[in-house]
Protein backbone atom coordinates (compact mmCIF):
# COMPACT_ATOMS: atom_id res chain seq x y z
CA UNK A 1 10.43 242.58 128.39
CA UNK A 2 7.72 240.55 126.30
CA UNK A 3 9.15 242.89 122.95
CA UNK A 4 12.70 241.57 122.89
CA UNK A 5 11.62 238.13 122.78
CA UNK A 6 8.42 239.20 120.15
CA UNK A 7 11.65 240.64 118.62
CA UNK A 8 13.52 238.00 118.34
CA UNK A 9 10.61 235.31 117.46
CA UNK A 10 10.03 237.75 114.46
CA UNK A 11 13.59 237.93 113.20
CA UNK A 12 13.58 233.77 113.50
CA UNK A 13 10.92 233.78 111.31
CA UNK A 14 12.03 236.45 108.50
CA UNK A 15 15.03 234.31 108.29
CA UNK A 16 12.99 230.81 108.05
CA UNK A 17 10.64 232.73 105.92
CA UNK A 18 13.45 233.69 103.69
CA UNK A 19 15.13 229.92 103.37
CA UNK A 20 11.51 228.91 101.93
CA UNK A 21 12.08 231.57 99.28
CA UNK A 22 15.11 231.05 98.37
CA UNK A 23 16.11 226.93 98.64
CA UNK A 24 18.48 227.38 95.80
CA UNK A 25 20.62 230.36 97.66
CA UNK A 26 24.21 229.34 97.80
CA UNK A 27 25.52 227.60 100.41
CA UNK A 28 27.25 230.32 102.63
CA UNK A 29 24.00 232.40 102.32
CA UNK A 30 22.04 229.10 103.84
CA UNK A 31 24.91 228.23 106.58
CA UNK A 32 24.67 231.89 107.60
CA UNK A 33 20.38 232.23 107.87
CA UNK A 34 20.40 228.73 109.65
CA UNK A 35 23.10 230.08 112.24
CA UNK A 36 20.68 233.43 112.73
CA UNK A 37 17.92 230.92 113.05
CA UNK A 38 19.41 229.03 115.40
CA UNK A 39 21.10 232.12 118.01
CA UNK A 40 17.59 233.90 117.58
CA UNK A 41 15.82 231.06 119.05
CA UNK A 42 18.64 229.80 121.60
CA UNK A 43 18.48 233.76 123.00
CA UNK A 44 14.23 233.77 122.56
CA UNK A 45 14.76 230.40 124.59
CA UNK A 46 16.91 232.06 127.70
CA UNK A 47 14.94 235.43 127.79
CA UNK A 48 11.57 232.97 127.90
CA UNK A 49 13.62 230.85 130.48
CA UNK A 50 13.87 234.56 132.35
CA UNK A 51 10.64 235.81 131.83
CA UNK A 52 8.90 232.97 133.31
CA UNK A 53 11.89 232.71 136.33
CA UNK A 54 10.82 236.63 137.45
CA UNK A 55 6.81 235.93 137.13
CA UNK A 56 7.32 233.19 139.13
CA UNK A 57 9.51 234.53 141.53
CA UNK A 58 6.70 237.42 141.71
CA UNK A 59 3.85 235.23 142.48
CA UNK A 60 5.41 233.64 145.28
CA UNK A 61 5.68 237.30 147.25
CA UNK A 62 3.61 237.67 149.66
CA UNK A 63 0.52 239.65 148.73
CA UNK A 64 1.16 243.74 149.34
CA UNK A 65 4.96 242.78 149.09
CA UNK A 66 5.23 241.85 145.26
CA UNK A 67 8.76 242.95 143.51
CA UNK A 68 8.51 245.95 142.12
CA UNK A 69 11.79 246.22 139.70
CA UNK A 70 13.27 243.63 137.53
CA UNK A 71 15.11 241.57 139.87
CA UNK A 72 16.27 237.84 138.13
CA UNK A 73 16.63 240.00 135.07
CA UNK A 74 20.09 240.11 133.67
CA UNK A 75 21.53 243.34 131.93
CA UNK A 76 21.80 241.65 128.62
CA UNK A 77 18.21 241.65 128.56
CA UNK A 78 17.78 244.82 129.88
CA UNK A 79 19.90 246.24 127.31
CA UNK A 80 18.00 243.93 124.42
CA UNK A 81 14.60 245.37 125.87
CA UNK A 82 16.09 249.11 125.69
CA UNK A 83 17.43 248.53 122.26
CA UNK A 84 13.61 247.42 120.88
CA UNK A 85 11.94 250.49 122.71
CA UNK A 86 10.48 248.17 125.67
């Protein structure tokens, strides 16, 4: 689960990283990086958000009794975690 969201933290920043090289890109080419920038780290946000909802959900269990598949975790996550190689 940790590599979608290692995914998606890298993307944000090959897209920030690419603003700084390129200031003087023309405006559609800006509007469309900052809109990556900004969906990359709303989603790194809610699979975070999920990450830290399951762990805590697991530490709560009962010792002997802790979850053993991804309950909490929704399929668009799954999928995103399948499509990096996690």
């Amino acid at each position: 689960m940790h590599d979608v969201l290692a995914h998606r933290l890298s993307l944000l920043s090959i897209h920030a990283g690419a603003l700084q090289v390129a200031p003087d890109a023309p405006a559609p080419d800006i509007q469309r990086a900052t809109g990556v920038i900004w969906d990359s780290a709303h989603q790194a946000l809610e699979d975070l958000r999920e990450i830290t909802g399951v762990l805590h959900a697991s530490s709560l269990a009962p010792i002997g009794k802790a979850p053993t598949g991804p309950r909490g975790v929704s399929t668009r996550f799954l999928t995103g975690s399948r499509v990096v190689g996690g």
